[in-house]
Protein backbone atom coordinates (compact mmCIF):
# COMPACT_ATOMS: atom_id res chain seq x y z
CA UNK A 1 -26.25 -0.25 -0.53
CA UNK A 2 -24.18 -2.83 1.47
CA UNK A 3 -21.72 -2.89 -1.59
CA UNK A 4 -21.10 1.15 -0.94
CA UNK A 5 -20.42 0.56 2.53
CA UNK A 6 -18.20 -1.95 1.78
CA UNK A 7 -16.27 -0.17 -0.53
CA UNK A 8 -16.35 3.15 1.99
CA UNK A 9 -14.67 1.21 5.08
CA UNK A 10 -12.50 -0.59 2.56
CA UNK A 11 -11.50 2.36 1.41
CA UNK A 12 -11.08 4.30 4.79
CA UNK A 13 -9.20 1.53 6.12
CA UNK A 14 -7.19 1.41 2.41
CA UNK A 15 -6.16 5.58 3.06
CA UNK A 16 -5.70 5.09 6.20
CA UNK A 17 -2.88 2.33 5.96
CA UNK A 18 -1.62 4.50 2.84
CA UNK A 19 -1.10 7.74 5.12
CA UNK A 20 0.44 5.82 7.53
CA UNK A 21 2.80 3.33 5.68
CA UNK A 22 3.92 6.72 4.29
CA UNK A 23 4.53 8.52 7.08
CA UNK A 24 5.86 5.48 8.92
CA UNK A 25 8.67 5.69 5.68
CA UNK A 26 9.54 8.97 6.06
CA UNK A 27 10.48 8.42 9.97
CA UNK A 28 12.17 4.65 9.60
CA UNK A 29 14.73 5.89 11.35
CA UNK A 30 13.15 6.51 14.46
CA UNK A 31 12.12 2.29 14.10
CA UNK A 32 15.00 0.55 14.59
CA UNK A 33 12.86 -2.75 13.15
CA UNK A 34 11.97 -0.98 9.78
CA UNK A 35 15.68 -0.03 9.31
CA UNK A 36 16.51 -4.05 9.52
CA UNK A 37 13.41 -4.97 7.58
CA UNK A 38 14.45 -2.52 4.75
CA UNK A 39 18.33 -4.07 4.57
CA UNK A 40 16.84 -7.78 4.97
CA UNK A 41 14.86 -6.42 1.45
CA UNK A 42 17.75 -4.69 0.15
CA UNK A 43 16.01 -1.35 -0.03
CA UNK A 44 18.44 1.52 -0.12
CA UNK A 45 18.02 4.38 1.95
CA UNK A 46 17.93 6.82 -1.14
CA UNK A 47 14.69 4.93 -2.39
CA UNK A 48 13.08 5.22 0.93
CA UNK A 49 11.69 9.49 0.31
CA UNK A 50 10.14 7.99 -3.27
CA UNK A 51 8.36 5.13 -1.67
CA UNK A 52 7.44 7.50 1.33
CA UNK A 53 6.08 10.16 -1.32
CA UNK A 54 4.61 7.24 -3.57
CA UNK A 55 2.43 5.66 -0.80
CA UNK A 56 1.30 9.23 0.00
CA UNK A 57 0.29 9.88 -3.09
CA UNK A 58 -1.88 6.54 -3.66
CA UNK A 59 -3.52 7.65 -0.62
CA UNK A 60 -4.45 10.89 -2.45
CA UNK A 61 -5.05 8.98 -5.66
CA UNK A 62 -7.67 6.69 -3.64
CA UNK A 63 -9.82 9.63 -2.68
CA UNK A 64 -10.53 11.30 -5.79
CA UNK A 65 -12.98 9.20 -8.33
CA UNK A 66 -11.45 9.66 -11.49
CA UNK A 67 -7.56 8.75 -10.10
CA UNK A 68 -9.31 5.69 -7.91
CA UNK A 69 -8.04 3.36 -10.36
CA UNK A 70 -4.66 4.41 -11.21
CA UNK A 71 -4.28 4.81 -7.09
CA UNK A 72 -5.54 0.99 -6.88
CA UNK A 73 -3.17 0.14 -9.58
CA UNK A 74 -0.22 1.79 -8.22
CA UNK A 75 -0.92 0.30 -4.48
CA UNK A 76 -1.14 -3.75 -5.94
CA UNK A 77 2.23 -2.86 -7.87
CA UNK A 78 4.09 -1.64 -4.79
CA UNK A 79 2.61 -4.49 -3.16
CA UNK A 80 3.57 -6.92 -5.50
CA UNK A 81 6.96 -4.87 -5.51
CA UNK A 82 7.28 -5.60 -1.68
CA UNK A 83 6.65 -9.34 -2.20
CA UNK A 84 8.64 -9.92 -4.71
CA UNK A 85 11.50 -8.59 -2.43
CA UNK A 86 10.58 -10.27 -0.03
CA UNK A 87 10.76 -13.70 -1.97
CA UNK A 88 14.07 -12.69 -3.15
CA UNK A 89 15.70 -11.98 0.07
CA UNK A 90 14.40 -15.46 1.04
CA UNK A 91 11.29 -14.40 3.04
CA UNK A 92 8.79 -16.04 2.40
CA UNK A 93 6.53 -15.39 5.64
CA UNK A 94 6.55 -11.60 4.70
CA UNK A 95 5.19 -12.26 1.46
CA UNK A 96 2.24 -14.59 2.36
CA UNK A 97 2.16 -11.90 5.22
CA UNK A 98 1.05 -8.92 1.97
CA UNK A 99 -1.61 -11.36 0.40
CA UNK A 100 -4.31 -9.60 2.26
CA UNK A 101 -3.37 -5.97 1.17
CA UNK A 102 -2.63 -7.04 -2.17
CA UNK A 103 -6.48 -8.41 -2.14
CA UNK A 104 -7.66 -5.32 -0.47
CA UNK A 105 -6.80 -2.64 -4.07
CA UNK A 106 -8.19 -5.43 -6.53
CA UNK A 107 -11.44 -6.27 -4.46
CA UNK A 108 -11.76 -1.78 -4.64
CA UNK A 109 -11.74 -1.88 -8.07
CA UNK A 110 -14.04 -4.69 -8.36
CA UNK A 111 -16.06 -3.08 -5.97
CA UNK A 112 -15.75 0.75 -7.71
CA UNK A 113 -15.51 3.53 -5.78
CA UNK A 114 -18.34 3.80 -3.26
CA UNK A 115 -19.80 7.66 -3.69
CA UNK A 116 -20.12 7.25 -7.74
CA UNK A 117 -23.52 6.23 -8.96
């Protein structure tokens, strides 16, 4: 029982960041810190609508039980994605900084998803 609730706030707070991140991508422009934080990781701004649409879409993935995987899988990649820029570019504080959301899809698919019996 205490591993379903787990897995439910995990997974609220796991949506939640996905709708946001998403959102927050389509309307960089407005954030004159994500515009500098996208050049520092050599992001170009035709890329930005696909990773917009693709952490949208992991959100969706997340909440249906037989795409929870897949929508895990696809969240550690971007992740890892991310970091891996990050390193490149020379920043090293931003990737330490993704550890914890890079733990948070592997621990839900250790965990499973929380309404399947």
């Amino acid at each position: 029982m205490i591993k379903n609730i787990f897995s439910l706030v995990l997974l609220i707070v796991t949506v939640s960041l996905s709708f946001k991140h998403g959102w927050d991508t389509f309307h960089y422009k407005n954030n004159p810190e994500s515009v500098k934080m996208m050049n520092d990781l050599g992001i170009s701004e035709s890329i930005v609508p696909f990773l917009g649409f693709l952490t949208i879409a992991v959100g969706v993935l997340l909440l249906i039980p037989k795409t929870f995987f897949l929508g895990n899988m696809l969240n550690a990649i971007s992740i890892l994605f991310i970091m891996g820029l990050a390193l490149r570019a020379g920043n090293g504080r931003m990737a330490l900084i993704e550890i914890p959301f890079l733990v948070m899809p592997l621990l839900l698919i250790w965990l499973k998803y929380p309404f399947k019996k």
